[in-house]
Protein backbone atom coordinates (compact mmCIF):
# COMPACT_ATOMS: atom_id res chain seq x y z
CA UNK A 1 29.98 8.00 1.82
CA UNK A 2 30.56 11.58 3.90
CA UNK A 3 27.37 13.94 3.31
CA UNK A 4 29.75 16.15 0.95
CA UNK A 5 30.00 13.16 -1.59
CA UNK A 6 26.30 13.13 -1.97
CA UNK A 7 24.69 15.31 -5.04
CA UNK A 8 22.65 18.03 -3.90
CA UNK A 9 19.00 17.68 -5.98
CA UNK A 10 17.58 21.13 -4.95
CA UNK A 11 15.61 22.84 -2.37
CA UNK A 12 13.01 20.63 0.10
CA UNK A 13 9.78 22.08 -1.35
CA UNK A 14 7.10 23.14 1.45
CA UNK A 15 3.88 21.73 2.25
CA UNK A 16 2.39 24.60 2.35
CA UNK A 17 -0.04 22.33 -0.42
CA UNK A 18 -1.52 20.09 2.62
CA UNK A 19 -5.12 20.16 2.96
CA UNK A 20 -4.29 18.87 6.62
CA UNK A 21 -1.77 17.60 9.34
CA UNK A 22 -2.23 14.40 11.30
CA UNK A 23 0.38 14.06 14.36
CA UNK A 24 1.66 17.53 14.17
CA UNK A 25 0.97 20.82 13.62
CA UNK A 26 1.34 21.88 9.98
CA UNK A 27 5.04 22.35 9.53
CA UNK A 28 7.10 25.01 6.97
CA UNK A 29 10.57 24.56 5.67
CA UNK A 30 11.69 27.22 8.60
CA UNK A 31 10.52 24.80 11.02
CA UNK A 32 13.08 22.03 9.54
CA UNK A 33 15.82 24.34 9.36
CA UNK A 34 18.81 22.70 11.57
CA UNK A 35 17.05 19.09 10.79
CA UNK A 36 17.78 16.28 8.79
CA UNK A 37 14.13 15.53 7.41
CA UNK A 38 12.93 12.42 5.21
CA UNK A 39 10.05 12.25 3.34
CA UNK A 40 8.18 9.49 2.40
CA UNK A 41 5.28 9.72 0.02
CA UNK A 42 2.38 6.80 0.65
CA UNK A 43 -1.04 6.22 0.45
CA UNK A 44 -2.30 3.33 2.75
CA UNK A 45 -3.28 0.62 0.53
CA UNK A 46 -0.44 0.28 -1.21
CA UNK A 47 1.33 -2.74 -0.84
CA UNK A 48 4.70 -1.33 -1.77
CA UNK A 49 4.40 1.42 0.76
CA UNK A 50 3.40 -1.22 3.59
CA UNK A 51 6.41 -3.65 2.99
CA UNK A 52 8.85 -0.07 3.69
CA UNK A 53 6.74 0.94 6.78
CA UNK A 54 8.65 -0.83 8.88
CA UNK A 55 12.28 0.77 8.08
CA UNK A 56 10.55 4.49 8.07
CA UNK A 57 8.67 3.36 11.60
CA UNK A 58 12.31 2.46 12.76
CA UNK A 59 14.60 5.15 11.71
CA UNK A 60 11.72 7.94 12.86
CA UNK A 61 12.34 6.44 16.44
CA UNK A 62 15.97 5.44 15.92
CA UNK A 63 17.40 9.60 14.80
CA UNK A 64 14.73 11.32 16.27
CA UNK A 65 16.99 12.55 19.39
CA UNK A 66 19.85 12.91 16.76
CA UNK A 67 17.70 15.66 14.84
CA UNK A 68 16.12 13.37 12.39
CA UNK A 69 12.70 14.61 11.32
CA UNK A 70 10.43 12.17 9.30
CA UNK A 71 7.27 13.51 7.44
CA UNK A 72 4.85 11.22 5.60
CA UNK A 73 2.96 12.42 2.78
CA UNK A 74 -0.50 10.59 2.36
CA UNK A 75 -1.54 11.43 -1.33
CA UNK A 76 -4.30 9.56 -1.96
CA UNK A 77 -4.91 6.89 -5.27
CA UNK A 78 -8.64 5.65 -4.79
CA UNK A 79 -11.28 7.98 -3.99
CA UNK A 80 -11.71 6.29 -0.46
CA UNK A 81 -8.02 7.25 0.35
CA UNK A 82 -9.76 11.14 0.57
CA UNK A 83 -11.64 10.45 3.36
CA UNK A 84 -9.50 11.83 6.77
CA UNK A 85 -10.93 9.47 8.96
CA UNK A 86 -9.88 5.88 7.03
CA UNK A 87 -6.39 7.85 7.11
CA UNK A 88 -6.60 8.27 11.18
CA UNK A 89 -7.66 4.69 11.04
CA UNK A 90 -4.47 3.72 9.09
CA UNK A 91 -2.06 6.05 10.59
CA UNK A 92 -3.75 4.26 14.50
CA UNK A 93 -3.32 0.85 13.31
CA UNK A 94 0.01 0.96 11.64
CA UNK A 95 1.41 3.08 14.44
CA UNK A 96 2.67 5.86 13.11
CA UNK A 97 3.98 8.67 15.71
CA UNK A 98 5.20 11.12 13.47
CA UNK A 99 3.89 14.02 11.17
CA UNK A 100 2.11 12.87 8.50
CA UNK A 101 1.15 15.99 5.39
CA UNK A 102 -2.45 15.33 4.11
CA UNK A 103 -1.98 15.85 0.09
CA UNK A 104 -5.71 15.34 -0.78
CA UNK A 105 -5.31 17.44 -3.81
CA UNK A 106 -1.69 16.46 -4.98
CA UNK A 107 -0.32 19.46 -4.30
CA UNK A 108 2.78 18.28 -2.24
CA UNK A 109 3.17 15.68 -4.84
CA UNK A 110 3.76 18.21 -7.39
CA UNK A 111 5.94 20.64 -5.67
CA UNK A 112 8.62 17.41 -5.46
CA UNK A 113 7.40 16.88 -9.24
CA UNK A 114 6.78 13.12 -7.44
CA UNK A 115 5.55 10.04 -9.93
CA UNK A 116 5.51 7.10 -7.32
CA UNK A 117 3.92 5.41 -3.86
CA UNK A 118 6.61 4.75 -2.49
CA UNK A 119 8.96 7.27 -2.40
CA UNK A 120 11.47 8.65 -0.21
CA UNK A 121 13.77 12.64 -0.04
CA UNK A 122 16.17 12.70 2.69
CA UNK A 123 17.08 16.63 3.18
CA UNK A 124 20.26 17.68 4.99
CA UNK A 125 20.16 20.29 7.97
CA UNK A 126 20.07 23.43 5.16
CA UNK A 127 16.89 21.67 3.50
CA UNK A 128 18.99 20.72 0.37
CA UNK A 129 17.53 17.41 -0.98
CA UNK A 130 20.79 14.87 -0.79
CA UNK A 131 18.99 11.52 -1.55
CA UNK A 132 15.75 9.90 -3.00
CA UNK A 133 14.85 6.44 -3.91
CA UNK A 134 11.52 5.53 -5.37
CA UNK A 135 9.55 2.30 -4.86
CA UNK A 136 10.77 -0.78 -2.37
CA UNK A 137 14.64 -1.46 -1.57
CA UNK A 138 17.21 0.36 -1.18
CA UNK A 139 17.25 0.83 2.70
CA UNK A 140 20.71 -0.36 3.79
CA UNK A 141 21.94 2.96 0.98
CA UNK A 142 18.73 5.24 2.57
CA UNK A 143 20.25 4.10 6.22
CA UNK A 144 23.68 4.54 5.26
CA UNK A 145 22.96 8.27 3.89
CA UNK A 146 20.97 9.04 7.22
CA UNK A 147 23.32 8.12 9.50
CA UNK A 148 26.11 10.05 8.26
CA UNK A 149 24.01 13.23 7.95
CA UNK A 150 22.53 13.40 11.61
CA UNK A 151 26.01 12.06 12.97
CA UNK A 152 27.94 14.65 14.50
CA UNK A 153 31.24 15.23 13.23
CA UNK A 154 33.59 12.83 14.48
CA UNK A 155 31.01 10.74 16.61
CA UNK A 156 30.60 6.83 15.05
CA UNK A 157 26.84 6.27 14.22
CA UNK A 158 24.86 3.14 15.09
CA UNK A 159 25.07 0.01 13.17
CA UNK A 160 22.26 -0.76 10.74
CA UNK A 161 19.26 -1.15 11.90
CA UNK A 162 17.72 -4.63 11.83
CA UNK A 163 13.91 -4.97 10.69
CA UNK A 164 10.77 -7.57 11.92
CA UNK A 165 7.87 -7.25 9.73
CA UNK A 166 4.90 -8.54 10.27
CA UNK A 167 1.43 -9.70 8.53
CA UNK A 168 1.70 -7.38 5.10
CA UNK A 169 4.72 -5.46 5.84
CA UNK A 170 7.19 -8.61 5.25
CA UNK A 171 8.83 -8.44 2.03
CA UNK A 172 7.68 -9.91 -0.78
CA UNK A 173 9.05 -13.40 -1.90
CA UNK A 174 10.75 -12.00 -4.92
CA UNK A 175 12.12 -14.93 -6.17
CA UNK A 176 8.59 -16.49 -6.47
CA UNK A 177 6.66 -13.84 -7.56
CA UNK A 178 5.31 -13.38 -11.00
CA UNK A 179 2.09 -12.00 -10.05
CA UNK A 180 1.33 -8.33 -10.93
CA UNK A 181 -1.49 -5.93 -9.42
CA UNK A 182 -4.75 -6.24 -10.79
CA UNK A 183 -7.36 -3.38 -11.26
CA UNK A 184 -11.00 -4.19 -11.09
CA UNK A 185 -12.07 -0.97 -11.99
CA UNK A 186 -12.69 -0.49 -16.12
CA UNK A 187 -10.39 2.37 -16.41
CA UNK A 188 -7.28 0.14 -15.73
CA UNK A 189 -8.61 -3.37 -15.36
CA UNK A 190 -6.42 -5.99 -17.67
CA UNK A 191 -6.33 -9.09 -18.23
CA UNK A 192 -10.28 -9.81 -17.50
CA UNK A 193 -11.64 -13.08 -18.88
CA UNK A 194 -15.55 -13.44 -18.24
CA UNK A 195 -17.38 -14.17 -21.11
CA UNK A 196 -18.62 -11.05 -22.93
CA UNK A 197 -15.85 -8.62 -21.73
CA UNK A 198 -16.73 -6.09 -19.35
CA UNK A 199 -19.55 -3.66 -19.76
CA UNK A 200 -18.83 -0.31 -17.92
CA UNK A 201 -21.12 1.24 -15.29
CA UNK A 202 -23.31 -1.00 -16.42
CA UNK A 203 -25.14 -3.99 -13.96
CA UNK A 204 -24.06 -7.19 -15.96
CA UNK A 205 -24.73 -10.71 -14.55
CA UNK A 206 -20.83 -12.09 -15.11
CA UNK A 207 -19.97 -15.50 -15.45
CA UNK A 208 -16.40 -17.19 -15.01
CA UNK A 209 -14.83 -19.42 -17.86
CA UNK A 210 -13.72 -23.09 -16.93
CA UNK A 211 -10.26 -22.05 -17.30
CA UNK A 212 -8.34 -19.33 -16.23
CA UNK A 213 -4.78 -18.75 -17.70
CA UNK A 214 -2.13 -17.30 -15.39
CA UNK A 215 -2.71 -13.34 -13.73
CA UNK A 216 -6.51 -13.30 -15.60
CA UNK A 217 -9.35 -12.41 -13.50
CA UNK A 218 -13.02 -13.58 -14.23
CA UNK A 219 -16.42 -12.38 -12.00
CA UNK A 220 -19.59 -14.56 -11.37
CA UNK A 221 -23.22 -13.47 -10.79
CA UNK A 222 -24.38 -9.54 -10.59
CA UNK A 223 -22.15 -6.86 -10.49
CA UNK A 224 -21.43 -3.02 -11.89
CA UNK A 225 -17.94 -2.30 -13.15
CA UNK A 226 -17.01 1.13 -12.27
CA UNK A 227 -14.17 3.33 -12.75
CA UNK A 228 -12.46 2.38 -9.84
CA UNK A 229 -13.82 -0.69 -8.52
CA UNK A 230 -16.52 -3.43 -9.01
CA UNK A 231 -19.44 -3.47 -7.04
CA UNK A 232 -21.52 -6.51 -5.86
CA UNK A 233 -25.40 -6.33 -6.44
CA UNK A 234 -26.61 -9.48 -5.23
CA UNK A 235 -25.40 -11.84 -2.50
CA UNK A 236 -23.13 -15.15 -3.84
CA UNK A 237 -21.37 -13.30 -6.38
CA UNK A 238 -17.61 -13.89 -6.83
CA UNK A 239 -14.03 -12.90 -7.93
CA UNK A 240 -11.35 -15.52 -9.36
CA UNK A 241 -7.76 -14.83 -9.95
CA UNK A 242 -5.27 -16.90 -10.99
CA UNK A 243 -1.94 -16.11 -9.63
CA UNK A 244 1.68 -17.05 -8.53
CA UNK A 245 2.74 -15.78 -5.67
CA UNK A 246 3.21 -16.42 -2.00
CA UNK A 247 0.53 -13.46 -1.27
CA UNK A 248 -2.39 -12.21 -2.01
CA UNK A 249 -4.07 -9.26 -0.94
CA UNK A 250 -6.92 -7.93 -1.79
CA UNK A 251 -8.06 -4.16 -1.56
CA UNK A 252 -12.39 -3.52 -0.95
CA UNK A 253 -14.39 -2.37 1.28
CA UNK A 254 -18.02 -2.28 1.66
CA UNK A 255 -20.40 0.44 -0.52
CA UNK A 256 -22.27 2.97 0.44
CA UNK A 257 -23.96 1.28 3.05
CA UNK A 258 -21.08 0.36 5.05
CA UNK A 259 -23.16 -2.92 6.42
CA UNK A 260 -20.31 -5.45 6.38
CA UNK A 261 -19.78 -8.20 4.26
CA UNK A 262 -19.24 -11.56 4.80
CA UNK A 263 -16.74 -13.75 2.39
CA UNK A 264 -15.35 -17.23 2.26
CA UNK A 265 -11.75 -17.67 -0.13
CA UNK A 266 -10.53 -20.86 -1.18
CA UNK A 267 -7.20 -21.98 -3.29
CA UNK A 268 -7.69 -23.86 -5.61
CA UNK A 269 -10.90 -24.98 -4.38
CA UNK A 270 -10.18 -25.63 -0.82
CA UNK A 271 -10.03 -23.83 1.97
CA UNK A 272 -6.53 -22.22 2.57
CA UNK A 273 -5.97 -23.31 6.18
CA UNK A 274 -2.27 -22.58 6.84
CA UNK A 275 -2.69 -20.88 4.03
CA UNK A 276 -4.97 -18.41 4.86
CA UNK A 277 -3.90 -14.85 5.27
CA UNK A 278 -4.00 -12.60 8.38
CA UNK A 279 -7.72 -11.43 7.44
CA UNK A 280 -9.34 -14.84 7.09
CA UNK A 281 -9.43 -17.89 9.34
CA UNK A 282 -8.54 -21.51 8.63
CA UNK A 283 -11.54 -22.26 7.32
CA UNK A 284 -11.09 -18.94 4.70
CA UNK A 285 -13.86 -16.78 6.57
CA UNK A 286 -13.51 -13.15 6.95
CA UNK A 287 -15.62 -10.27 6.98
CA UNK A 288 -14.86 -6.18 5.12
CA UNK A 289 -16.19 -3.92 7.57
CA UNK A 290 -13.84 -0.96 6.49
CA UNK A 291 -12.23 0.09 2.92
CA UNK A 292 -8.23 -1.28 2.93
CA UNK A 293 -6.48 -3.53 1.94
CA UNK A 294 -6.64 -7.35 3.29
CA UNK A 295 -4.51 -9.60 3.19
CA UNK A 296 -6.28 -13.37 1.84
CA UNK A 297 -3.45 -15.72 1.54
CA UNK A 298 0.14 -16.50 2.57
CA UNK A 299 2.03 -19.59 1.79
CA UNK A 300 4.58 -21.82 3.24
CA UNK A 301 4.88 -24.33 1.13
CA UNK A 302 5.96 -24.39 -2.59
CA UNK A 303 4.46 -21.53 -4.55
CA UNK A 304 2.96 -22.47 -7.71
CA UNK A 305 0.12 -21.53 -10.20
CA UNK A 306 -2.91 -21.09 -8.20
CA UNK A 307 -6.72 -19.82 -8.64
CA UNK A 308 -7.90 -17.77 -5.74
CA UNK A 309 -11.85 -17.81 -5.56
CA UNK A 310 -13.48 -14.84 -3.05
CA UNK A 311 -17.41 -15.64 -2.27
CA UNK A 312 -19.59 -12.94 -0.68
CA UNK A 313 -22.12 -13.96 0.98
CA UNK A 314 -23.35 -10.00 1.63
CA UNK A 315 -24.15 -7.96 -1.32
CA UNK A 316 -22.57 -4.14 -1.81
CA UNK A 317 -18.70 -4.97 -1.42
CA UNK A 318 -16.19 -2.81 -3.74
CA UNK A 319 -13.28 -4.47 -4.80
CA UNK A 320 -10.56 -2.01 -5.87
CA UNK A 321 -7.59 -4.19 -6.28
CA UNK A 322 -5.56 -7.14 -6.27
CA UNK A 323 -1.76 -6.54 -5.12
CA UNK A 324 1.20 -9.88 -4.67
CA UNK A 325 3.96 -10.92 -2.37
């Protein structure tokens, strides 16, 4: 497909919105005038977002001398997410070199009239927007489009660019997964099977049922249900899930203390061993010291129904979510 087959979806909005620029000084559509830019909207728990890291990580290094410009737009979903420094943190651990737009208060968002984490505009060099694509996939069509709009004319373009992922940016095992994300907060929390219901805000001591059916979620001993998250009072209380996938990651953090917090997960009552993810050891010990997301369990055998049990052995840990792969 030549760059004058592709529709043109209007004008690259500015981010003149950003409440700050990480990487980069804060950059205006003038400044991308002559470049091919790509923008990718994320916010650095998601799951999603992480498994497409590693094709945005590559084609940022891959074009750059061929006048590709890549700009990542952190707009945040948990109230954590806010906080500049846990996005330093992110953007220094998942090594990410180039600009990245601070959208604390959506405003970016908005301006592309944007609905998803992840998503991904590809402008050509007279900031018309040629290409989008929302949510995981799609990156041998994303490539394709890039190359042919920073090739020059009549110069062949590099092959397609071959991925290694590692730890929670390797796809997800589609074709065993059949485990949603879970909420623990109350104001989107489903499928949530203690005994009573949940009681909002409220400091309940939870108990789990003998049984959980497939993608329900129980708590045991003393926690408060918030909006976003559920928070631990009391050492030795727990979350279940039952789930099927080869994944499972969990986002938390600890509260307003930040004094870490121990935790032990098993599968199906056993430690995970091979099992375990990359945040736990063989034994299924592992520790939240900071608020993202870890990653608890990954298979490599058969994937079938299976109840994940997280222990803390601290009090004060906030669990957010519960994401699949």
């Amino acid at each position: 497909m030549s760059s004058s087959d592709l529709p043109s979806e209007g004008r690259l909005p500015g981010f003149g919105g950003a409440t700050g620029w990480l990487n980069s000084p804060p950059l205006t559509p003038e400044d991308l005038r002559g470049r091919v830019t790509l923008v990718n909207f994320w916010t650095y728990t998601c799951i999603n977002w992480l498994r497409q890291l590693p094709y945005v990580r590559a084609w940022a290094e891959r074009y750059a001398d061929r006048g590709l410009v890549v700009v990542g737009v952190h707009t945040p979903e948990f109230g954590f997410e806010h906080d500049q420094d846990n996005v330093v943190r992110a953007v220094r651990q998942r090594d990410i070199t180039y600009p990245v737009a601070l959208d604390n208060e959506y405003a970016i968002w908005s301006a592309f009239a944007n609905h998803y984490w992840p998503a991904l505009y590809v402008a050509d060099r007279d900031g018309r927007i040629r290409h989008h694509y929302f949510g995981e996939g799609g990156y041998e069509e994303s490539e394709r489009i890039l190359r042919g709009l920073v090739a020059d004319p009549g110069e062949p373009g590099p092959g397609a660019l071959q991925v290694e992922a590692r730890g929670a940016e390797v796809a997800a095992d589609w074709s065993n997964l059949r485990s949603g994300e879970t909420y623990t907060g109350y104001s989107r929390a489903e499928y949530f099977a203690s005994p009573g219901g949940l009681r909002p805000g409220q400091p309940h001591e939870y108990d789990v049922p003998p049984a959980l059916p497939l993608n329900h979620w129980a708590l045991a001993g003393d926690w408060v249900v918030g909006d976003e998250a559920s928070t631990l009072r009391t050492a030795g209380g727990a979350v279940r899930h039952r789930f099927h996938a080869r994944d499972v990651h969990v986002v938390m953090g600890p509260g307003s203390s930040d004094a870490p917090v121990r935790f032990r997960i098993q599968i199906d009552g056993e430690a995970p061993g091979d099992a375990g993810g990359g945040d736990v050891d063989r034994g299924g010990h592992g520790t939240v010291t900071e608020q993202r997301l870890h990653q608890l369990v990954r298979q490599h055998g058969a994937i079938a129904d299976r109840t994940c049990e997280i222990t803390f052995l601290d009090p004060g840990v906030q669990v957010y979510a519960f994401t699949f792969g």
